[in-house]
Protein backbone atom coordinates (compact mmCIF):
# COMPACT_ATOMS: atom_id res chain seq x y z
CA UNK A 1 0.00 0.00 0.00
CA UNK A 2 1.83 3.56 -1.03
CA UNK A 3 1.45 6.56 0.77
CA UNK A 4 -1.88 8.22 -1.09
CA UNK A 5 -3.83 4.94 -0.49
CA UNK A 6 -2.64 4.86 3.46
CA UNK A 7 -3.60 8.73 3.56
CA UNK A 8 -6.93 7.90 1.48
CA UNK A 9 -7.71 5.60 3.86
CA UNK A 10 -7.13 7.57 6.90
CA UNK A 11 -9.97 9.66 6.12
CA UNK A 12 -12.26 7.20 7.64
CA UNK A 13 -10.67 6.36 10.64
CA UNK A 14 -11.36 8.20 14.02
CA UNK A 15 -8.14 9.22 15.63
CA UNK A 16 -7.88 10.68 19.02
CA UNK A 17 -6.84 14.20 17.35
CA UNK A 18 -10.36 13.83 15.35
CA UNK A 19 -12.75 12.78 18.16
CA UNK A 20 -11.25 16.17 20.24
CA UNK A 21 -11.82 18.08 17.15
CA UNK A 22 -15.54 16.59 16.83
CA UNK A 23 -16.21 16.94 20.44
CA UNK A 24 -14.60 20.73 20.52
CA UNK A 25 -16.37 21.93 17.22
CA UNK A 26 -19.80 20.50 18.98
CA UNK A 27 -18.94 23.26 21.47
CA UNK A 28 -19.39 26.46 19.88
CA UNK A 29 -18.87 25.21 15.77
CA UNK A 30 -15.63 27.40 15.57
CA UNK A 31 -13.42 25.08 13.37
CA UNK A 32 -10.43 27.13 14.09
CA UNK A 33 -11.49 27.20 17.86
CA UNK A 34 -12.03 23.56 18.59
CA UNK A 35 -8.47 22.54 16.47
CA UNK A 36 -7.26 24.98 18.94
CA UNK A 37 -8.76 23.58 21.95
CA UNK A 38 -8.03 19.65 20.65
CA UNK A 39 -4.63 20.64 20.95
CA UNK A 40 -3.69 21.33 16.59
CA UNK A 41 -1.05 24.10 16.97
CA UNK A 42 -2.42 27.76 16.14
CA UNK A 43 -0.69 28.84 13.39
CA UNK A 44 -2.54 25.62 11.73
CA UNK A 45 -5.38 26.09 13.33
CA UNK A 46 -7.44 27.21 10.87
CA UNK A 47 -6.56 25.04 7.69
CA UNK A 48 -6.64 21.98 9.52
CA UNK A 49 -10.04 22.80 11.30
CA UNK A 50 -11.23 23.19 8.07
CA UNK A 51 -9.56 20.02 6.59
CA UNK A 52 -11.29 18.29 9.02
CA UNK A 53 -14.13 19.35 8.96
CA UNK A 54 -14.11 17.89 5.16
CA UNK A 55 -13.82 14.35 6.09
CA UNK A 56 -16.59 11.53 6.24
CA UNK A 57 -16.48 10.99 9.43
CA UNK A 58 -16.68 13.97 10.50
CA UNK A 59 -19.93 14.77 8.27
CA UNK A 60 -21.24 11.69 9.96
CA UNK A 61 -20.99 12.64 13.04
CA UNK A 62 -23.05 15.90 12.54
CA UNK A 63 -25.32 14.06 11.43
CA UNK A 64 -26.11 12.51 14.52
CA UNK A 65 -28.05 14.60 17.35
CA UNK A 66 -25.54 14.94 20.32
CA UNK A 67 -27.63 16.62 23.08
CA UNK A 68 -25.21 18.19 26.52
CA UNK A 69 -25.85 14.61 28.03
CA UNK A 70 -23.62 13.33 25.07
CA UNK A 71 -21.38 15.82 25.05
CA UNK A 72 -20.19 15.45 28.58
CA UNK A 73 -20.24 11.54 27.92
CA UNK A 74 -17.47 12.46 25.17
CA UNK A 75 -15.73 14.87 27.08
CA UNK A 76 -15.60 12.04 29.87
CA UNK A 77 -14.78 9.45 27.31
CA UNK A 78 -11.81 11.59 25.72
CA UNK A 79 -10.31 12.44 29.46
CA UNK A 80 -10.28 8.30 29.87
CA UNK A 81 -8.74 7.58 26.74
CA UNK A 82 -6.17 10.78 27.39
CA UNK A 83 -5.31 9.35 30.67
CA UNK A 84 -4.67 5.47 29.27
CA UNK A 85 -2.36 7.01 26.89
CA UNK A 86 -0.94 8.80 29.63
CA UNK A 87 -0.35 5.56 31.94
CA UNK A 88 1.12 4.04 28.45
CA UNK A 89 3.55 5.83 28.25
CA UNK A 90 4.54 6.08 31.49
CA UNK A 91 4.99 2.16 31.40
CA UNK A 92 6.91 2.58 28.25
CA UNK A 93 9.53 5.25 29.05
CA UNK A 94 8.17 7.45 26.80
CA UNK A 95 6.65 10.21 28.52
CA UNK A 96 6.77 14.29 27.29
């Protein structure tokens, strides 16, 4: 598999970066904002907000009807996942 089709393909997967972006944007729908806020550095901010906001899964997901029970349930769910990858790499030597 070359590079494109590995890129192609990433399109449809949810990475950790996305699901903060998803969650963010839910927040307030500032693109810019919530790749701010999901931790995308500012002076890419913008392009990537908007780069992400083109992908499928993304559209999918606003498709769905997330009311502030759900929301909190994601923030909750991103904090767990934050702090397993947190313990990983604590076990693995690898830590910021």
């Amino acid at each position: 598999m070359g590079f494109s089709s590995r890129f192609k393909a990433h399109r449809h997967i949810l990475t950790l970066e996305t699901l903060k972006f998803i969650v963010e944007y839910l927040v307030d729908q500032s693109a810019k904002g919530a790749a701010i806020r999901s931790g995308i550095p500012e002076a890419y901010a913008s392009r990537q907000g908007q780069w992400i906001k083109k992908l499928p899964i993304f559209k999918k997901a606003m498709e769905t009807e997330i009311d502030d029970r759900d929301l909190r349930r994601l923030q909750a769910a991103i904090g767990e996942i934050e702090a397993k990858i947190q313990l990983c790499r604590e076990i693995l030597g690898i830590e910021d």
